[in-house]
C-alpha atoms as a PDB file:
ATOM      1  CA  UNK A   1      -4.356   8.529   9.728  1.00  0.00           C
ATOM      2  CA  UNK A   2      -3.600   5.040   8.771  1.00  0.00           C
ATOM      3  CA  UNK A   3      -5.458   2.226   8.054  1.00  0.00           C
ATOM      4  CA  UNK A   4      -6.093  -1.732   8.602  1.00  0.00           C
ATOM      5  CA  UNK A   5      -5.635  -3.891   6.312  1.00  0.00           C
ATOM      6  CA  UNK A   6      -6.891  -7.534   7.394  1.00  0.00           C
ATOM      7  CA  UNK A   7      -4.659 -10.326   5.235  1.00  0.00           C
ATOM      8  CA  UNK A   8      -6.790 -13.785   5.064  1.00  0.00           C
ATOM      9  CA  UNK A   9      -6.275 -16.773   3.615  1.00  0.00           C
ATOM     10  CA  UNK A  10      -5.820 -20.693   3.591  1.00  0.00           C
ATOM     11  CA  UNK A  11      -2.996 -22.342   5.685  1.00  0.00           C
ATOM     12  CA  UNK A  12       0.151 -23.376   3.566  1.00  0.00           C
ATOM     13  CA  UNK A  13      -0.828 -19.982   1.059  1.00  0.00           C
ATOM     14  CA  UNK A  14       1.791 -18.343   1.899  1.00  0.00           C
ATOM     15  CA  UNK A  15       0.180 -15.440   3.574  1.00  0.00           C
ATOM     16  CA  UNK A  16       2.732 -15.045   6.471  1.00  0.00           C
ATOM     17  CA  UNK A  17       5.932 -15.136   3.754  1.00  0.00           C
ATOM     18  CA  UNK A  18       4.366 -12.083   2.170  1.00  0.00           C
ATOM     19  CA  UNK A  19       3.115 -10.136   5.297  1.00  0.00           C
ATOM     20  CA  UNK A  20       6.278 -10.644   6.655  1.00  0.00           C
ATOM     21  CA  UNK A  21       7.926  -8.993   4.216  1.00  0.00           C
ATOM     22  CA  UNK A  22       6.192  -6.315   3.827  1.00  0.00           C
ATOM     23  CA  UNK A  23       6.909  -5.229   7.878  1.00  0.00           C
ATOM     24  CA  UNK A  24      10.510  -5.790   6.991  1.00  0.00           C
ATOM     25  CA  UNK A  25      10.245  -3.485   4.179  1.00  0.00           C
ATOM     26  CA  UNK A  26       8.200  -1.029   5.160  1.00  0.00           C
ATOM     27  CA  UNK A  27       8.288   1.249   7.772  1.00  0.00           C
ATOM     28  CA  UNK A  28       4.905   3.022   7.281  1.00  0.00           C
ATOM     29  CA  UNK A  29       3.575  -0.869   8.297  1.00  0.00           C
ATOM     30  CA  UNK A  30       2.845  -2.782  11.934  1.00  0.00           C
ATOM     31  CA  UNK A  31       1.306  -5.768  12.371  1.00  0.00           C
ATOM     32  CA  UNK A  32      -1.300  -5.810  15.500  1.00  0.00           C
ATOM     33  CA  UNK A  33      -0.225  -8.013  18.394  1.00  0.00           C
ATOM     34  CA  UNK A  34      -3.150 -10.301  19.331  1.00  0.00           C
ATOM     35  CA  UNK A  35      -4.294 -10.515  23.476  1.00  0.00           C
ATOM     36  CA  UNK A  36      -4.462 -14.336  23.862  1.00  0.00           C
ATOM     37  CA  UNK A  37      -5.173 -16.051  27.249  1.00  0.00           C
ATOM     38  CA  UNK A  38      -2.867 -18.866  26.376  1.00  0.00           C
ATOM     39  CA  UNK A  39       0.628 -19.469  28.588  1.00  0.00           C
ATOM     40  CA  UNK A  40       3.400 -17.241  26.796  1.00  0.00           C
ATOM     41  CA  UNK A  41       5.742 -20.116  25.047  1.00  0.00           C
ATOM     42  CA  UNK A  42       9.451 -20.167  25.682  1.00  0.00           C
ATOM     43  CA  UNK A  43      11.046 -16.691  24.048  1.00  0.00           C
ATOM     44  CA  UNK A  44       7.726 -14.971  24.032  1.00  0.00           C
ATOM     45  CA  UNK A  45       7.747 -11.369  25.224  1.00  0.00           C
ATOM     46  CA  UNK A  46       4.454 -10.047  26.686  1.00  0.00           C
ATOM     47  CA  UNK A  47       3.558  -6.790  24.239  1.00  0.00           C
ATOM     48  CA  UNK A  48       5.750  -8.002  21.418  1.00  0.00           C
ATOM     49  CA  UNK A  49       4.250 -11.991  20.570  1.00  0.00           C
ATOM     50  CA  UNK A  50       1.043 -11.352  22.405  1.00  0.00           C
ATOM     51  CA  UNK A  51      -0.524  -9.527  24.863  1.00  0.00           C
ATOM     52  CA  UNK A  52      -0.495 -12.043  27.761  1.00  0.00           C
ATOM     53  CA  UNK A  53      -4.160 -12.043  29.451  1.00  0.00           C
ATOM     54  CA  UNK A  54      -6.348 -14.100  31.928  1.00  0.00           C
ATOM     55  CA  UNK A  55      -9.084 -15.271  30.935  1.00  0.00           C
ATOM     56  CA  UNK A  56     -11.516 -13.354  33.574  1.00  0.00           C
ATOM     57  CA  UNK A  57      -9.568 -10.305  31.831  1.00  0.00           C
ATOM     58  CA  UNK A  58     -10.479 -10.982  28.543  1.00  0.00           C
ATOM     59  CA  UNK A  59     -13.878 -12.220  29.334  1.00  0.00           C
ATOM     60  CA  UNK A  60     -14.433  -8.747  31.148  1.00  0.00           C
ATOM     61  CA  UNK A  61     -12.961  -6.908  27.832  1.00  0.00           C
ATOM     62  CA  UNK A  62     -15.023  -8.805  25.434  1.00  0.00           C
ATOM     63  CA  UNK A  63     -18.457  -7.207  27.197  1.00  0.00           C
ATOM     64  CA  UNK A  64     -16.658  -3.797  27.363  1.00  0.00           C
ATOM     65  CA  UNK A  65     -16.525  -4.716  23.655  1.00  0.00           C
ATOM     66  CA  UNK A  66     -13.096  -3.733  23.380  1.00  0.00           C
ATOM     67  CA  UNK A  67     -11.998  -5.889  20.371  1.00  0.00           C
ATOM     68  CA  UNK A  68     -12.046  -5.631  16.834  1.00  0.00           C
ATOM     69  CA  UNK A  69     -12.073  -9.163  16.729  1.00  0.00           C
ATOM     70  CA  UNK A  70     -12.164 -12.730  18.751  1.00  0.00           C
ATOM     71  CA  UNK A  71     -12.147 -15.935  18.530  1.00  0.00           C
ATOM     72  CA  UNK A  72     -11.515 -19.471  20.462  1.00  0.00           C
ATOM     73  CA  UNK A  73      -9.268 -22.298  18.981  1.00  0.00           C
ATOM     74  CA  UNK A  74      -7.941 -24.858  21.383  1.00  0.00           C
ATOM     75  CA  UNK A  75      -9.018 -24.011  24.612  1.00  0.00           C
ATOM     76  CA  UNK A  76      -7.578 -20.307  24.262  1.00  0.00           C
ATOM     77  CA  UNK A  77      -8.910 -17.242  23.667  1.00  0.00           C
ATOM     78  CA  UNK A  78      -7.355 -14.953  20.817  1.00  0.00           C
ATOM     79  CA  UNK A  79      -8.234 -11.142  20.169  1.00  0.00           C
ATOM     80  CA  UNK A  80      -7.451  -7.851  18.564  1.00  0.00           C
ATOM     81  CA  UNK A  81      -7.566  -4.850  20.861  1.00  0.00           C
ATOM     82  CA  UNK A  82      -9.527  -1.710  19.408  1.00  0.00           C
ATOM     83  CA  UNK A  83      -7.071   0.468  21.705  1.00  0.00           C
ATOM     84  CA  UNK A  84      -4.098  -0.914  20.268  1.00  0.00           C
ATOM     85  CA  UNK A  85      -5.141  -0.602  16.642  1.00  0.00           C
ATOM     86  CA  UNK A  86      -6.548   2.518  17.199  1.00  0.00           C
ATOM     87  CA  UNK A  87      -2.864   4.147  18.476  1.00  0.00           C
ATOM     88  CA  UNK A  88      -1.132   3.057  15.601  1.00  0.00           C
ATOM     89  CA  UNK A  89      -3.641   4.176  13.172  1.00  0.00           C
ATOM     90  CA  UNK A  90      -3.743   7.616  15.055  1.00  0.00           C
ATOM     91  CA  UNK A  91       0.157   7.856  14.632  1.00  0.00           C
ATOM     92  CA  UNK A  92      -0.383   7.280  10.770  1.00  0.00           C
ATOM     93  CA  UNK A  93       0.674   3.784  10.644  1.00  0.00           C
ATOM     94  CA  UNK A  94      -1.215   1.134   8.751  1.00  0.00           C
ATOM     95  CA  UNK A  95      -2.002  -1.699  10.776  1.00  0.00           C
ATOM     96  CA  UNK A  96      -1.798  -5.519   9.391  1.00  0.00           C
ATOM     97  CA  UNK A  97      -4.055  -8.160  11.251  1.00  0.00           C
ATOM     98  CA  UNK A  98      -3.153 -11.856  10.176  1.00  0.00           C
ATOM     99  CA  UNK A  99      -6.402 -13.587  11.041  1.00  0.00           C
ATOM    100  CA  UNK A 100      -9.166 -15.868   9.518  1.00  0.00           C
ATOM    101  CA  UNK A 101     -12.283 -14.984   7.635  1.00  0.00           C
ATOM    102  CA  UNK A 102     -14.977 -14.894  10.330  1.00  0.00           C
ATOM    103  CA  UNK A 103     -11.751 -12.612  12.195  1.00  0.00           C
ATOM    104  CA  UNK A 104     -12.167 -10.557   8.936  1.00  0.00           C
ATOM    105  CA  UNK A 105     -15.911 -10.515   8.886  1.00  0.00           C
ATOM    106  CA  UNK A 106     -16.155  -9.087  12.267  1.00  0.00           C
ATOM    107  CA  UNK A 107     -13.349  -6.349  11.935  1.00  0.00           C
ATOM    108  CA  UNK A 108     -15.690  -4.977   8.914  1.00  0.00           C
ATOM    109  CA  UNK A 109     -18.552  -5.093  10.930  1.00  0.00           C
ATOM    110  CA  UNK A 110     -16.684  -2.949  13.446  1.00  0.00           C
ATOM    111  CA  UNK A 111     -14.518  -0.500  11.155  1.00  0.00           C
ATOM    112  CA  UNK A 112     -16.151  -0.079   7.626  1.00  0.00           C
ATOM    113  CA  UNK A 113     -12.647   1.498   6.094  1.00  0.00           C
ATOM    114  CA  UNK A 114     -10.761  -1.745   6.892  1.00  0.00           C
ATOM    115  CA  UNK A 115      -9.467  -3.118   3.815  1.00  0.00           C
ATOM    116  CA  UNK A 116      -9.871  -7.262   3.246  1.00  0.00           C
ATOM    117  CA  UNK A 117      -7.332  -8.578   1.345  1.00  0.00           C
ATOM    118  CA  UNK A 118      -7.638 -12.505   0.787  1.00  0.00           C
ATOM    119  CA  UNK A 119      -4.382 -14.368  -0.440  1.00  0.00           C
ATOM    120  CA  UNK A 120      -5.169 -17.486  -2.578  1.00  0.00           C
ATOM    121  CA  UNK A 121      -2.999 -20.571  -3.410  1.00  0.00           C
ATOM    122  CA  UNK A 122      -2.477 -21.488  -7.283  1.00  0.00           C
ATOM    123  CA  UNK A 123      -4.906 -24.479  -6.858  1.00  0.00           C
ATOM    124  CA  UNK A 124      -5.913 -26.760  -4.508  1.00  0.00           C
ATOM    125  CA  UNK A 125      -3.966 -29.465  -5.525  1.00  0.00           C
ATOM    126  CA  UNK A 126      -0.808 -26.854  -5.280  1.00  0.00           C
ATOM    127  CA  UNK A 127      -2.355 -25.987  -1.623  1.00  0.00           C
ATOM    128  CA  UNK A 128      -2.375 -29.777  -0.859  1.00  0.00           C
ATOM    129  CA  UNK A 129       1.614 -30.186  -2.392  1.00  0.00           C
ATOM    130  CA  UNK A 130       2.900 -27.693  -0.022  1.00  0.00           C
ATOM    131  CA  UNK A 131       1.093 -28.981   3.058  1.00  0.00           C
ATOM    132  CA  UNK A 132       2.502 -32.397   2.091  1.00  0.00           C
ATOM    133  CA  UNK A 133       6.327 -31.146   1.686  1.00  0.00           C
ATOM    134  CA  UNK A 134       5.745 -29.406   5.287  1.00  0.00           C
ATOM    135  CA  UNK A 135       5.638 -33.034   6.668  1.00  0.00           C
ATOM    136  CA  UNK A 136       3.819 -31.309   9.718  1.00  0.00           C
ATOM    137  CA  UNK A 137      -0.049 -33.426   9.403  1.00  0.00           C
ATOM    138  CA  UNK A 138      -1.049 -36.586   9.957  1.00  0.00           C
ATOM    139  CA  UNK A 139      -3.274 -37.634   6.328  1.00  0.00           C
ATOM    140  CA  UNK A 140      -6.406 -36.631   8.579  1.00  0.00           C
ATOM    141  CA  UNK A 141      -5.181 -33.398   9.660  1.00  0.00           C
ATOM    142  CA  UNK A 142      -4.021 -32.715   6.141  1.00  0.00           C
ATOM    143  CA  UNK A 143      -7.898 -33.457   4.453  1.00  0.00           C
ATOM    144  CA  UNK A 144      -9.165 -31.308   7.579  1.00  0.00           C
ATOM    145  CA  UNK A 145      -6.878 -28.825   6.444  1.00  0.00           C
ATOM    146  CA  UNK A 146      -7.969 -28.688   2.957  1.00  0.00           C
ATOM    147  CA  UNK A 147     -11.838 -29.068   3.422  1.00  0.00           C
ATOM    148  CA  UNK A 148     -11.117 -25.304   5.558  1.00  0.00           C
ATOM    149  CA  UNK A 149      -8.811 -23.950   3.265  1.00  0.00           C
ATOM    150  CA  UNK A 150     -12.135 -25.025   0.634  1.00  0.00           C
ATOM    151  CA  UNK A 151     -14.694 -23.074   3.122  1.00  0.00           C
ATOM    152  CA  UNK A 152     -12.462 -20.407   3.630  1.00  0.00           C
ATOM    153  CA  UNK A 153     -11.719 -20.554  -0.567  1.00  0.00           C
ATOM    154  CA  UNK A 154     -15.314 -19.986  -1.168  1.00  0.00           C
ATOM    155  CA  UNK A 155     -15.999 -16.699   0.975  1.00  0.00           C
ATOM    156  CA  UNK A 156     -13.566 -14.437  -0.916  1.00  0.00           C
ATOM    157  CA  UNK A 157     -15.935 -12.761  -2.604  1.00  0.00           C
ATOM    158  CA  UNK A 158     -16.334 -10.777   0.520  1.00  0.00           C
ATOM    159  CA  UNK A 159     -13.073  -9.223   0.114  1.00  0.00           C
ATOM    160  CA  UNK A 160     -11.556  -6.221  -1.264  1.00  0.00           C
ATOM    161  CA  UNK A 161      -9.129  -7.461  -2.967  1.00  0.00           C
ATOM    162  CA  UNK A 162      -7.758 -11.549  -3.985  1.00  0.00           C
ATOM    163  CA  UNK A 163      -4.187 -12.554  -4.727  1.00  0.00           C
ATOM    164  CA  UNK A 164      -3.501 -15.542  -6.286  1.00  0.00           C
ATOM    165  CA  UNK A 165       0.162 -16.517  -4.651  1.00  0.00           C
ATOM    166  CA  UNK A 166       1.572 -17.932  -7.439  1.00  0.00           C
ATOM    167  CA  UNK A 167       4.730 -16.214  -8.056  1.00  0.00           C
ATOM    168  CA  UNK A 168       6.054 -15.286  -4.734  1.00  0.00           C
ATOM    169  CA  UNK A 169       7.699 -11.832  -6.201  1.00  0.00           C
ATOM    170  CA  UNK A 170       4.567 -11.243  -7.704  1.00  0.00           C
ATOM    171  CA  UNK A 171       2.210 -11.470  -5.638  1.00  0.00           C
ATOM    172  CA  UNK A 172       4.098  -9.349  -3.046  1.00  0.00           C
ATOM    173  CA  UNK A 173       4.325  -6.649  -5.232  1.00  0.00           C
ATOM    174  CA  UNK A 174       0.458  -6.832  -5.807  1.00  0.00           C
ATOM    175  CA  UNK A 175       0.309  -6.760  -1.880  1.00  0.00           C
ATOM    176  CA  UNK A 176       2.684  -4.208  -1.357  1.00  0.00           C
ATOM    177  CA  UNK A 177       1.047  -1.967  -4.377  1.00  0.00           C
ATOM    178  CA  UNK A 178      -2.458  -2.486  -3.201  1.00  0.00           C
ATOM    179  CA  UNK A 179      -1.376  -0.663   0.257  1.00  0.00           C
ATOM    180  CA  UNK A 180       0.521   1.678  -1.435  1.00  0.00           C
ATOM    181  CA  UNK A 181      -2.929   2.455  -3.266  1.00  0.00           C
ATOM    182  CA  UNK A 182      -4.702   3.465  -0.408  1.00  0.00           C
ATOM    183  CA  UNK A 183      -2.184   5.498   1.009  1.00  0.00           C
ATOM    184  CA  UNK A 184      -1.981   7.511  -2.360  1.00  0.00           C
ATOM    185  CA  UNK A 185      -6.196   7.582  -1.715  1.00  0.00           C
ATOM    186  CA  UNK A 186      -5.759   8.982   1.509  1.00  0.00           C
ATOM    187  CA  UNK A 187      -3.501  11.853   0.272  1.00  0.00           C
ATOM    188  CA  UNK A 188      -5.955  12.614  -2.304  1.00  0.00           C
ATOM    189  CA  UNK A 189      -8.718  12.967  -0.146  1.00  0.00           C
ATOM    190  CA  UNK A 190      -6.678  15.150   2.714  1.00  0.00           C
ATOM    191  CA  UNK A 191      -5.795  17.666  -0.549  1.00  0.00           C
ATOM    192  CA  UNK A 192      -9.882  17.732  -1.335  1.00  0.00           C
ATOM    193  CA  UNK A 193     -10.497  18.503   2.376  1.00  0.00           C
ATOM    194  CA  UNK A 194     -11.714  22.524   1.692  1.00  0.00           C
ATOM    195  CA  UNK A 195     -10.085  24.439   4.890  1.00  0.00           C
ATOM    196  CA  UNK A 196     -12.267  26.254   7.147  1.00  0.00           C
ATOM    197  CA  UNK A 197     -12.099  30.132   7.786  1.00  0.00           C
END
Protein backbone atom coordinates (compact mmCIF):
# COMPACT_ATOMS: atom_id res chain seq x y z
CA UNK A 1 0.00 0.00 0.00
CA UNK A 2 1.45 3.32 -0.74
CA UNK A 3 1.12 6.49 0.56
CA UNK A 4 0.57 10.45 -0.08
CA UNK A 5 2.82 12.62 0.47
CA UNK A 6 1.45 16.36 0.07
CA UNK A 7 4.70 18.78 -0.97
CA UNK A 8 3.81 22.61 0.09
CA UNK A 9 5.48 25.52 -0.07
CA UNK A 10 6.03 29.26 -1.21
CA UNK A 11 6.13 30.14 -4.99
CA UNK A 12 9.77 30.66 -6.40
CA UNK A 13 10.97 27.72 -3.46
CA UNK A 14 11.74 25.52 -5.66
CA UNK A 15 9.24 22.90 -4.80
CA UNK A 16 8.40 21.80 -8.43
CA UNK A 17 12.48 21.42 -9.33
CA UNK A 18 12.62 18.86 -6.55
CA UNK A 19 9.24 17.00 -7.02
CA UNK A 20 10.05 16.76 -10.40
CA UNK A 21 12.88 14.98 -9.90
CA UNK A 22 11.98 12.75 -7.77
CA UNK A 23 9.08 11.26 -10.50
CA UNK A 24 11.96 11.13 -12.90
CA UNK A 25 13.91 9.13 -10.56
CA UNK A 26 11.75 7.08 -9.04
CA UNK A 27 9.55 4.66 -10.19
CA UNK A 28 7.82 3.65 -6.90
CA UNK A 29 6.48 7.65 -7.26
CA UNK A 30 3.25 9.42 -9.24
CA UNK A 31 2.19 12.62 -8.91
CA UNK A 32 -1.86 12.98 -8.74
CA UNK A 33 -3.40 14.71 -11.74
CA UNK A 34 -5.73 17.48 -10.48
CA UNK A 35 -9.72 17.64 -12.09
CA UNK A 36 -9.87 21.38 -12.97
CA UNK A 37 -12.90 22.96 -14.77
CA UNK A 38 -10.64 25.30 -16.63
CA UNK A 39 -10.31 25.02 -20.78
CA UNK A 40 -7.38 22.40 -21.43
CA UNK A 41 -4.39 24.85 -22.81
CA UNK A 42 -2.71 24.10 -26.08
CA UNK A 43 -0.68 20.49 -25.65
CA UNK A 44 -2.75 19.49 -22.70
CA UNK A 45 -3.94 15.89 -22.68
CA UNK A 46 -7.15 15.17 -20.71
CA UNK A 47 -5.94 12.34 -17.90
CA UNK A 48 -2.29 13.27 -18.18
CA UNK A 49 -2.23 17.53 -17.33
CA UNK A 50 -5.65 17.44 -15.78
CA UNK A 51 -8.67 15.81 -15.64
CA UNK A 52 -10.81 18.06 -17.90
CA UNK A 53 -14.34 18.69 -16.04
CA UNK A 54 -17.48 20.98 -16.22
CA UNK A 55 -18.23 22.75 -13.74
CA UNK A 56 -21.92 21.19 -13.02
CA UNK A 57 -19.57 17.94 -12.88
CA UNK A 58 -17.42 19.01 -10.36
CA UNK A 59 -19.99 20.86 -8.43
CA UNK A 60 -22.00 17.46 -8.36
CA UNK A 61 -18.59 15.59 -7.17
CA UNK A 62 -17.76 18.03 -4.53
CA UNK A 63 -21.32 17.05 -2.57
CA UNK A 64 -20.62 13.34 -3.37
CA UNK A 65 -17.50 14.46 -1.47
CA UNK A 66 -15.31 12.82 -3.78
CA UNK A 67 -12.10 14.91 -3.30
CA UNK A 68 -9.31 14.91 -1.11
CA UNK A 69 -9.00 18.37 -1.75
CA UNK A 70 -10.44 21.73 -3.61
CA UNK A 71 -10.03 24.87 -4.15
CA UNK A 72 -10.97 28.07 -6.51
CA UNK A 73 -8.26 30.47 -7.96
CA UNK A 74 -9.23 32.53 -10.94
CA UNK A 75 -12.52 31.70 -11.84
CA UNK A 76 -11.64 27.82 -12.00
CA UNK A 77 -12.15 25.14 -9.98
CA UNK A 78 -9.10 22.78 -9.04
CA UNK A 79 -9.36 19.28 -7.19
CA UNK A 80 -7.83 16.02 -6.17
CA UNK A 81 -9.94 12.95 -6.83
CA UNK A 82 -10.15 10.39 -3.80
CA UNK A 83 -10.68 7.60 -6.62
CA UNK A 84 -7.68 8.44 -8.37
CA UNK A 85 -5.40 8.60 -5.35
CA UNK A 86 -6.89 5.80 -3.94
CA UNK A 87 -5.85 3.37 -7.24
CA UNK A 88 -2.44 4.28 -7.11
CA UNK A 89 -2.05 3.87 -3.49
CA UNK A 90 -3.85 0.40 -3.82
CA UNK A 91 -1.22 -0.60 -6.56
CA UNK A 92 1.60 0.34 -3.97
CA UNK A 93 2.56 3.54 -5.44
CA UNK A 94 3.14 6.65 -3.39
CA UNK A 95 1.24 9.43 -4.55
CA UNK A 96 2.73 13.22 -4.67
CA UNK A 97 0.08 16.13 -4.55
CA UNK A 98 1.73 19.63 -5.38
CA UNK A 99 -0.78 21.92 -3.71
CA UNK A 100 -1.04 24.82 -1.12
CA UNK A 101 -1.43 24.72 2.60
CA UNK A 102 -5.20 25.00 3.13
CA UNK A 103 -4.94 21.98 -0.03
CA UNK A 104 -2.70 20.29 2.65
CA UNK A 105 -4.88 21.01 5.60
CA UNK A 106 -7.84 19.44 4.09
CA UNK A 107 -6.09 16.21 2.66
CA UNK A 108 -5.15 15.56 6.55
CA UNK A 109 -8.45 16.12 7.56
CA UNK A 110 -9.51 13.47 5.06
CA UNK A 111 -6.55 10.80 5.23
CA UNK A 112 -4.72 10.96 8.67
CA UNK A 113 -1.52 8.81 7.17
CA UNK A 114 -0.82 11.54 4.57
CA UNK A 115 2.51 12.82 5.10
CA UNK A 116 3.00 16.99 4.90
CA UNK A 117 6.12 17.89 3.78
CA UNK A 118 6.65 21.83 3.54
CA UNK A 119 9.69 23.06 1.35
CA UNK A 120 11.15 26.42 2.59
CA UNK A 121 13.31 29.04 0.76
CA UNK A 122 16.79 30.10 2.45
CA UNK A 123 15.22 33.49 3.48
CA UNK A 124 12.89 35.76 2.41
CA UNK A 125 15.04 38.07 0.94
CA UNK A 126 16.54 34.86 -1.13
CA UNK A 127 12.62 34.08 -1.91
CA UNK A 128 12.25 37.73 -3.13
CA UNK A 129 15.87 37.42 -5.41
CA UNK A 130 14.56 34.56 -7.31
CA UNK A 131 11.11 35.97 -7.98
CA UNK A 132 12.95 39.09 -9.21
CA UNK A 133 15.45 37.11 -11.70
CA UNK A 134 12.10 35.28 -13.02
CA UNK A 135 11.17 38.75 -14.49
CA UNK A 136 7.53 37.23 -14.53
CA UNK A 137 5.64 40.11 -11.76
CA UNK A 138 4.81 43.36 -11.95
CA UNK A 139 6.48 45.09 -8.29
CA UNK A 140 2.75 44.60 -6.97
CA UNK A 141 2.39 41.11 -7.91
CA UNK A 142 5.86 40.45 -6.59
CA UNK A 143 4.97 42.09 -2.72
CA UNK A 144 1.56 40.03 -3.14
CA UNK A 145 3.66 37.22 -3.74
CA UNK A 146 5.80 37.55 -0.80
CA UNK A 147 3.17 38.67 1.86
CA UNK A 148 1.62 34.71 0.81
CA UNK A 149 4.74 33.07 0.65
CA UNK A 150 4.96 34.98 4.57
CA UNK A 151 1.31 33.43 5.50
CA UNK A 152 2.05 30.33 4.00
CA UNK A 153 5.87 30.61 5.88
CA UNK A 154 4.18 30.83 9.15
CA UNK A 155 1.83 27.62 9.09
CA UNK A 156 4.64 25.04 8.78
CA UNK A 157 4.48 24.00 11.96
CA UNK A 158 1.60 21.93 10.83
CA UNK A 159 3.75 19.78 8.85
CA UNK A 160 5.56 16.63 9.10
CA UNK A 161 8.45 17.46 7.96
CA UNK A 162 10.35 21.24 6.66
CA UNK A 163 13.13 21.55 4.11
CA UNK A 164 14.99 24.43 3.88
CA UNK A 165 15.91 24.52 -0.14
CA UNK A 166 19.08 25.81 0.12
CA UNK A 167 21.33 23.53 -1.62
CA UNK A 168 19.38 22.12 -4.43
CA UNK A 169 21.30 18.51 -4.14
CA UNK A 170 20.61 18.68 -0.69
CA UNK A 171 17.57 19.24 -0.12
CA UNK A 172 16.47 16.61 -2.69
CA UNK A 173 18.18 14.08 -1.02
CA UNK A 174 16.36 15.08 2.30
CA UNK A 175 13.11 14.77 0.10
CA UNK A 176 13.93 11.76 -1.54
CA UNK A 177 15.23 10.11 1.99
CA UNK A 178 12.25 11.26 3.92
CA UNK A 179 9.99 9.02 1.40
CA UNK A 180 12.31 6.46 1.40
CA UNK A 181 11.69 6.53 5.33
CA UNK A 182 8.28 5.71 5.23
CA UNK A 183 8.49 3.12 2.85
CA UNK A 184 11.18 1.34 5.09
CA UNK A 185 8.16 2.09 8.01
CA UNK A 186 5.74 0.41 6.05
CA UNK A 187 7.88 -2.77 5.61
CA UNK A 188 8.44 -2.83 9.20
CA UNK A 189 5.05 -2.76 10.15
CA UNK A 190 3.81 -5.51 7.32
CA UNK A 191 6.79 -7.92 9.08
CA UNK A 192 4.99 -7.10 12.74
CA UNK A 193 1.60 -7.98 11.18
CA UNK A 194 1.16 -11.61 13.36
CA UNK A 195 -0.58 -14.03 10.59
CA UNK A 196 -3.80 -15.51 11.33
CA UNK A 197 -4.48 -19.38 11.61
Amino acid sequence: MGRIFVVSGPSGCGKSTLCNRLLKEDPQVRFSVSATTRSPREGEENGVHYFFISRGEFEKLIAEDAFYEHAESFGNCYGTLKSYVDELTGQGYDVLLDIDVQGAEQVRAKNSEAVLIFIMPPSLEELKRRLVERHTESAEQLEKRLARAQAEMDRRDMYDHIIVNDDRERSYGELRDTIESYREKNEDSIEETPVQG
